[in-house]
C-alpha atoms as a PDB file:
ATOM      1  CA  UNK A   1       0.000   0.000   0.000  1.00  0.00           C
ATOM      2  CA  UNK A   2       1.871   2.895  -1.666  1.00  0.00           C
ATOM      3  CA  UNK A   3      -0.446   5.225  -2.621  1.00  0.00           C
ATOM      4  CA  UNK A   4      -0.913   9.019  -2.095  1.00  0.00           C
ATOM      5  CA  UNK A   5      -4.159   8.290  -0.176  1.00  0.00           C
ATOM      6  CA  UNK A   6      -2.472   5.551   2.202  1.00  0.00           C
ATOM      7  CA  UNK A   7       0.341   8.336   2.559  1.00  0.00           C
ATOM      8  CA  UNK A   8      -2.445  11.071   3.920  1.00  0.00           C
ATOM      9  CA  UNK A   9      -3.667   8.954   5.543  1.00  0.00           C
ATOM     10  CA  UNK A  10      -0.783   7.090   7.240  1.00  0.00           C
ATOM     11  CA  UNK A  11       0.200  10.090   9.843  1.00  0.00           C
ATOM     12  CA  UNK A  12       1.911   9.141  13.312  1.00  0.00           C
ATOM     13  CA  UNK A  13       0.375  11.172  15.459  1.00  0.00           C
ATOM     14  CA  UNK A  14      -3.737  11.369  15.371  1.00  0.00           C
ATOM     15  CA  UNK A  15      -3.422  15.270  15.860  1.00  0.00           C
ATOM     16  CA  UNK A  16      -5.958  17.053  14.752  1.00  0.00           C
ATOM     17  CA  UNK A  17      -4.091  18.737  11.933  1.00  0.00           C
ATOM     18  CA  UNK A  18      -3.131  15.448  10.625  1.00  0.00           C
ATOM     19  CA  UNK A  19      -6.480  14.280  10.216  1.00  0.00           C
ATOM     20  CA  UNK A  20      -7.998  17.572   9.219  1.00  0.00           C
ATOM     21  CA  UNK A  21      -4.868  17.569   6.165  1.00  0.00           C
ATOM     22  CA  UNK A  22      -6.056  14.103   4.921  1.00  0.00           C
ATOM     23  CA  UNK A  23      -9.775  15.178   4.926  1.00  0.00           C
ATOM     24  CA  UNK A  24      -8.936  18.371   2.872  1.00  0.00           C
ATOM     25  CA  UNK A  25      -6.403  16.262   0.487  1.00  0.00           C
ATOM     26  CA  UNK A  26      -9.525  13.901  -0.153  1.00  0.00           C
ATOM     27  CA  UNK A  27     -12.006  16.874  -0.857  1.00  0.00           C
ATOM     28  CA  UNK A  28      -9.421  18.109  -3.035  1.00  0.00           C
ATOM     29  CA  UNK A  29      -9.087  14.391  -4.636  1.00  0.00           C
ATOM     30  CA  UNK A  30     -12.646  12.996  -4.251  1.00  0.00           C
ATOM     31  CA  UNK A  31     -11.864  10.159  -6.575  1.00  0.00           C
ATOM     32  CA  UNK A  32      -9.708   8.896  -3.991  1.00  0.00           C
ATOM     33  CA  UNK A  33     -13.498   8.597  -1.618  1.00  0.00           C
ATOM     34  CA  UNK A  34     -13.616   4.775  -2.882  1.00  0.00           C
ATOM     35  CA  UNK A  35     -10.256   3.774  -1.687  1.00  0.00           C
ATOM     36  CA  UNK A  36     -10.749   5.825   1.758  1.00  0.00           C
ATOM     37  CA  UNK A  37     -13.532   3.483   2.475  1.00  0.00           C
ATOM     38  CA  UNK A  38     -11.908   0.199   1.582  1.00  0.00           C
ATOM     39  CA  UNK A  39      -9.544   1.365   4.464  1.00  0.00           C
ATOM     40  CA  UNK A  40     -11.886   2.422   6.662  1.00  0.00           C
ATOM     41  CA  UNK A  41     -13.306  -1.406   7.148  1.00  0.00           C
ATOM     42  CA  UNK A  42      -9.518  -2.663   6.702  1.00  0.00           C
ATOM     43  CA  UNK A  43      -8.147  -5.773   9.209  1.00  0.00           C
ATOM     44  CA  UNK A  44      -5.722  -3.227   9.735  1.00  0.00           C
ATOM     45  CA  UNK A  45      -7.740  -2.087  12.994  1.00  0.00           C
ATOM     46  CA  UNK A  46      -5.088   1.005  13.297  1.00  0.00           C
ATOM     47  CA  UNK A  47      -5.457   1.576   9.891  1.00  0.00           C
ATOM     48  CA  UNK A  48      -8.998   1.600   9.529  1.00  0.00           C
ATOM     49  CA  UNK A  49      -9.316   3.796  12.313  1.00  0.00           C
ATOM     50  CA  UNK A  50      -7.401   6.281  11.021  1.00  0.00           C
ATOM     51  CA  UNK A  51      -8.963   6.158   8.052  1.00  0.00           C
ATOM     52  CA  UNK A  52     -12.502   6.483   9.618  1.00  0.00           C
ATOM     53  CA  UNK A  53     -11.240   8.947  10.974  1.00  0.00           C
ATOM     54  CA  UNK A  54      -9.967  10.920   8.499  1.00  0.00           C
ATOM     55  CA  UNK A  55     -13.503   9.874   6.765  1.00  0.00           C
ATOM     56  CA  UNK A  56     -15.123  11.667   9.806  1.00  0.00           C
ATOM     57  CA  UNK A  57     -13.427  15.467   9.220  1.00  0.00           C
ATOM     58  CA  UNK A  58     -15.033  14.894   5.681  1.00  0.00           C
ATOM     59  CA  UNK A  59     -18.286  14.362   6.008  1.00  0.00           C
ATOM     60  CA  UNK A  60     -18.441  17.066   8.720  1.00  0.00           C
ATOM     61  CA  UNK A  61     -17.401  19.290   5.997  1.00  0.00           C
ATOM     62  CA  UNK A  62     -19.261  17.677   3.369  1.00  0.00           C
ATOM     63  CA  UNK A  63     -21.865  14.632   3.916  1.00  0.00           C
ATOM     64  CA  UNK A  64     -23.345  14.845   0.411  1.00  0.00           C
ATOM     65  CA  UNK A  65     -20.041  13.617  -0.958  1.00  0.00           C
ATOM     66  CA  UNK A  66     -20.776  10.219   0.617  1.00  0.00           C
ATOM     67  CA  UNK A  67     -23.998   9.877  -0.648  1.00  0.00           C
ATOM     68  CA  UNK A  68     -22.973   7.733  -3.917  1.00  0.00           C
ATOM     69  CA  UNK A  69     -21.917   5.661  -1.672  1.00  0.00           C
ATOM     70  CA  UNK A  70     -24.675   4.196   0.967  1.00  0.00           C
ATOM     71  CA  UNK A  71     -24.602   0.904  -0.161  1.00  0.00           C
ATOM     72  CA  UNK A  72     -21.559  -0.080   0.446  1.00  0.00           C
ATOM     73  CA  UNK A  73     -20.843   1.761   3.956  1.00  0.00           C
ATOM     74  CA  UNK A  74     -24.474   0.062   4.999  1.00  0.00           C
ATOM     75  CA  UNK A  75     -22.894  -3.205   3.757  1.00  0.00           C
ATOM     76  CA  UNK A  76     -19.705  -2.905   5.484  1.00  0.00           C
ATOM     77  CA  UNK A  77     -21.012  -1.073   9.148  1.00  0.00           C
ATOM     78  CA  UNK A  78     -22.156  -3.662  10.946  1.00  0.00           C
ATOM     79  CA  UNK A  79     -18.552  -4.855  10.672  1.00  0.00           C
ATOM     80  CA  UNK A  80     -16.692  -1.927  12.248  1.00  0.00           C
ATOM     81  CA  UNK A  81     -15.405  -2.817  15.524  1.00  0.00           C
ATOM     82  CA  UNK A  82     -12.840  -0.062  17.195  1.00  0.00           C
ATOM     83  CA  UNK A  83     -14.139   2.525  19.162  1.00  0.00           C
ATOM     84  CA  UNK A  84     -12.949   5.270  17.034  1.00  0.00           C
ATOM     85  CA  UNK A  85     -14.927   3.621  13.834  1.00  0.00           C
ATOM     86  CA  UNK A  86     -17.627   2.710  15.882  1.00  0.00           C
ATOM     87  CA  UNK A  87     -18.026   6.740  16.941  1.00  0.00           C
ATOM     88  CA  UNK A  88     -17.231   8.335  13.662  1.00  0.00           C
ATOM     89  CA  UNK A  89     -19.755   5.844  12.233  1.00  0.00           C
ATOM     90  CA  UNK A  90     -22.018   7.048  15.022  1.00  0.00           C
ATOM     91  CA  UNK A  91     -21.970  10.418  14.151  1.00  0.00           C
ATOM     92  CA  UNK A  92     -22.372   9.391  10.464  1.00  0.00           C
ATOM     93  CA  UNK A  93     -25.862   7.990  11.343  1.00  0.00           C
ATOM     94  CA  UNK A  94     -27.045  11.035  13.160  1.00  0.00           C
ATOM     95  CA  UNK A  95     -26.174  13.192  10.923  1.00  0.00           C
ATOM     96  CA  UNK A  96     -27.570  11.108   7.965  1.00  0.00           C
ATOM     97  CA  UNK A  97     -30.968  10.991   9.763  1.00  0.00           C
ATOM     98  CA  UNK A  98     -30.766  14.764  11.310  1.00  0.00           C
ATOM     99  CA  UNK A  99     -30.385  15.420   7.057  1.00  0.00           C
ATOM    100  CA  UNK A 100     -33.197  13.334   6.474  1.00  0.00           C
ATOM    101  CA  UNK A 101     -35.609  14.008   9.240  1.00  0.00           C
ATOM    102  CA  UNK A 102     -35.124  17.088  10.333  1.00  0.00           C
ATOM    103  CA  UNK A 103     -34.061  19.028   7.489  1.00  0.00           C
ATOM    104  CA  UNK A 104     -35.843  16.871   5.038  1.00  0.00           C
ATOM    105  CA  UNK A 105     -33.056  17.326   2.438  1.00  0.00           C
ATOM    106  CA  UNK A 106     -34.544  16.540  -0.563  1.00  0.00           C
ATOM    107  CA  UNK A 107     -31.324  14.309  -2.328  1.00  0.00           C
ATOM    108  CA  UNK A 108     -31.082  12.224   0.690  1.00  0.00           C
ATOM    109  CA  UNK A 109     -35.069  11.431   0.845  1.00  0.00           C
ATOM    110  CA  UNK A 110     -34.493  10.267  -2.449  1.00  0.00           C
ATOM    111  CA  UNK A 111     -31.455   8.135  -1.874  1.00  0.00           C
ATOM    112  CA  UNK A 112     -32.231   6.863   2.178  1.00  0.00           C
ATOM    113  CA  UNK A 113     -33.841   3.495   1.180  1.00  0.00           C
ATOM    114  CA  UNK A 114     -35.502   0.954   4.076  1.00  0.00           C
ATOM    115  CA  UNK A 115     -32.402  -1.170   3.663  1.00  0.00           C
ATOM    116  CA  UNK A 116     -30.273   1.643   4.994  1.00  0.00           C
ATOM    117  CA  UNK A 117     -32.167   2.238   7.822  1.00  0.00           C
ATOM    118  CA  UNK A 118     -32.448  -0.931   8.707  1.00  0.00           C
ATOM    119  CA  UNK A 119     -28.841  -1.123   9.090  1.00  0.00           C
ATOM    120  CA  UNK A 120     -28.766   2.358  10.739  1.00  0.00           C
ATOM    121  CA  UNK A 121     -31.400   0.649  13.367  1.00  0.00           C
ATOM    122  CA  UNK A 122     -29.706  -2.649  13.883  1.00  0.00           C
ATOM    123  CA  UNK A 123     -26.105  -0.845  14.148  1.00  0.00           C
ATOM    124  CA  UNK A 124     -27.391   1.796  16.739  1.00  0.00           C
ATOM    125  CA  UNK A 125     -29.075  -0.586  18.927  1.00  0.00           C
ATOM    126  CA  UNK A 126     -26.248  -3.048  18.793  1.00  0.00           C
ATOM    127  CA  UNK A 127     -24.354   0.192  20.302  1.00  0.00           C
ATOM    128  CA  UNK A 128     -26.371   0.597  22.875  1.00  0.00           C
ATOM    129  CA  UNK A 129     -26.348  -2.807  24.294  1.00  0.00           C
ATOM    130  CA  UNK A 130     -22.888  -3.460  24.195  1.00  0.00           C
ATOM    131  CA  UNK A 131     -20.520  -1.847  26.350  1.00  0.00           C
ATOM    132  CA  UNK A 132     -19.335   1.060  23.737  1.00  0.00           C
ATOM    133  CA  UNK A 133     -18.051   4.773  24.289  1.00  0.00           C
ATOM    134  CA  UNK A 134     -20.334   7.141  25.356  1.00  0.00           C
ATOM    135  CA  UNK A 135     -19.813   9.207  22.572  1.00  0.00           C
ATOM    136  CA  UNK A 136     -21.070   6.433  20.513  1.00  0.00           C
ATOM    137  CA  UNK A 137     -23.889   5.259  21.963  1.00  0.00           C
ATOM    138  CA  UNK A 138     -24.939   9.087  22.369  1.00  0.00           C
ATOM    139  CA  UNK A 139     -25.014   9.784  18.437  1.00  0.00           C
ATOM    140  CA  UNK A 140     -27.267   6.408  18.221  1.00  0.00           C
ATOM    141  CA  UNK A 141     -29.339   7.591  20.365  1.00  0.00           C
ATOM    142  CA  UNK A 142     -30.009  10.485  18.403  1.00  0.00           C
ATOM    143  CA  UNK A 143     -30.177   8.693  15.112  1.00  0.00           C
ATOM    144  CA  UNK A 144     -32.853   6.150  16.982  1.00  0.00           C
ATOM    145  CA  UNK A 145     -34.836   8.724  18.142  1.00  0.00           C
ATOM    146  CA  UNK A 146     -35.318   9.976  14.078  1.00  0.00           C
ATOM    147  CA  UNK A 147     -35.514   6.724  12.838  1.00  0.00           C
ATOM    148  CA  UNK A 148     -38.606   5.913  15.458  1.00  0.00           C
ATOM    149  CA  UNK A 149     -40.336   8.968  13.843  1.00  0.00           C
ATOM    150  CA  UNK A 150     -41.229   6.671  11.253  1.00  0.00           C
ATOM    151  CA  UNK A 151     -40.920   3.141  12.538  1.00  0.00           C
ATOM    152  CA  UNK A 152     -43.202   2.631  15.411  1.00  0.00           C
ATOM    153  CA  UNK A 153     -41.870   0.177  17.143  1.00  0.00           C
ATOM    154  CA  UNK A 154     -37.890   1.951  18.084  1.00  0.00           C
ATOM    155  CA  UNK A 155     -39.280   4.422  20.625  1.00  0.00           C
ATOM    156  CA  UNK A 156     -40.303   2.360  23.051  1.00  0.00           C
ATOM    157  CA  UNK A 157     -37.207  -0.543  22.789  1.00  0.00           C
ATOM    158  CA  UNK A 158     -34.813   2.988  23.022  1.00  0.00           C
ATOM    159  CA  UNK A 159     -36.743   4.350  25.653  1.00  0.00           C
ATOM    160  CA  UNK A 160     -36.339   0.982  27.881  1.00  0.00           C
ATOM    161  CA  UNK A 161     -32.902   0.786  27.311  1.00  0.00           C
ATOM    162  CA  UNK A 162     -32.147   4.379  28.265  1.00  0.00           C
ATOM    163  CA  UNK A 163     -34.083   4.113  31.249  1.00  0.00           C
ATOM    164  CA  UNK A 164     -32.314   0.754  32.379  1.00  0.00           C
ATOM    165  CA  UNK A 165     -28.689   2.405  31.665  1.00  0.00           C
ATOM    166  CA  UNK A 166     -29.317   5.767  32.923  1.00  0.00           C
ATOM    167  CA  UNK A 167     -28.720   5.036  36.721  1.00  0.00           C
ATOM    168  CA  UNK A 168     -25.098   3.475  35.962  1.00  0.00           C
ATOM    169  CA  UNK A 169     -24.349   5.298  33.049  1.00  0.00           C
ATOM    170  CA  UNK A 170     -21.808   8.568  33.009  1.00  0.00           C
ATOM    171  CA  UNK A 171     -22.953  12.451  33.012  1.00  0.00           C
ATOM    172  CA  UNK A 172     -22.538  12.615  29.213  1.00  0.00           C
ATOM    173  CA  UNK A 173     -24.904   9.731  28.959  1.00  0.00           C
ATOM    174  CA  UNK A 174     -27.842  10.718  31.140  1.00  0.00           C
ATOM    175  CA  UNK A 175     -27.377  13.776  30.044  1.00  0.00           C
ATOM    176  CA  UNK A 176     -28.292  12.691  26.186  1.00  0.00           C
ATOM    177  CA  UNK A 177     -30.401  10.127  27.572  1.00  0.00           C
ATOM    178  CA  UNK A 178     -32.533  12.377  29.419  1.00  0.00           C
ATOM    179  CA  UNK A 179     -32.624  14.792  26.397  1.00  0.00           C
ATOM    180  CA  UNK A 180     -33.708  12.152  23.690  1.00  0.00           C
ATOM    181  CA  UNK A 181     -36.388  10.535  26.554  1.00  0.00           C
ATOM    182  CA  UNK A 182     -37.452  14.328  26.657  1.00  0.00           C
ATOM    183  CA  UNK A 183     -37.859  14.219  22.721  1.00  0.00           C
ATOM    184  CA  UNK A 184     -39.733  10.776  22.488  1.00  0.00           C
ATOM    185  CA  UNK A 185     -42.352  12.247  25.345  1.00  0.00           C
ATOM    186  CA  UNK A 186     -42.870  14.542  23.199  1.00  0.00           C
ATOM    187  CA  UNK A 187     -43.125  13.073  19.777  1.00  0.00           C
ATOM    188  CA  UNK A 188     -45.777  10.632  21.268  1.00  0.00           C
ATOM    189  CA  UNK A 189     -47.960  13.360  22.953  1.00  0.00           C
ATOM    190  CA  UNK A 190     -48.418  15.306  19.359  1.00  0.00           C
END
């Protein structure tokens, strides 16, 4: 593995800078998008984090550049393991359903199909019953809590879950927890 991407990509340090460089190289080079992903679900685990995280800085800056490429990140998510895949690929759902939601973006209604979100949903629940980051199981959450807007039955399985982990769970959990309970509450009283 010689390339230019692997290169960006291959930094020693997972400073900020480093992984904000690789994200603009591949926004400057988004042909190289393909080849990012194959390393994001790499054996490599060191690799693939880097990668998915590298992944993350560009889809913050740009999710609509990922777009083409739902299939294959829905095939290939329920295989992430490490903790920094698992919370950039957090993130990655909520923003994909805060686009599609929330903000109704009309591109992603039209490419979101049932078999992402059923990926989305089985990823994001797997998250919250294992023992994950915080930071990951708070973006799934999220993601949960729009996904139950329009299957029925999520709201109450998330709801249960929150309320079974809240009481052992850190600040930054409860905190979320509390705040997505808060939104379900309300979603079912309108």
């Amino acid at each position: 593995m010689s390339s230019e991407l692997f290169n960006q990509i291959n930094y020693q340090k997972a400073y900020r800078k480093n992984r904000l460089g690789a994200a603009n190289w591949v926004l400057e080079n988004p042909e190289t998008l393909e080849e990012l992903l194959s390393y994001c679900f790499h054996a490599d685990l060191k690799l693939a984090t880097k990668a998915t995280w590298v992944l993350e800085f560009v889809f913050r800056k740009d999710i609509t550049i990922l777009y083409p490429f739902l299939d294959y990140i829905c095939e290939q998510m329920p295989h992430a393991k490490g903790d920094g895949q698992l919370r950039s690929f957090g993130l990655f759902c909520e923003m994909l359903t805060l686009n599609y939601y929330k903000r109704k973006e009309p591109k992603l209604r039209l490419l979101l199909k049932t078999k992402h979100k059923e990926v989305m949903t089985e990823c994001c629940f797997d998250w919250m019953i294992t023992n994950q980051k915080v930071a990951c199981q708070a973006r799934a959450m999220l993601a949960l809590y729009y996904l139950g807007t329009e299957i029925d039955w999520i709201h109450p399985e998330l709801a249960t879950i929150i309320n079974q982990n809240l009481p052992q769970e850190s600040a930054g959990y409860v905190n979320r927890g509390q705040k997505v309970l808060a939104l379900i509450s309300k979603y079912r009283s309108n």
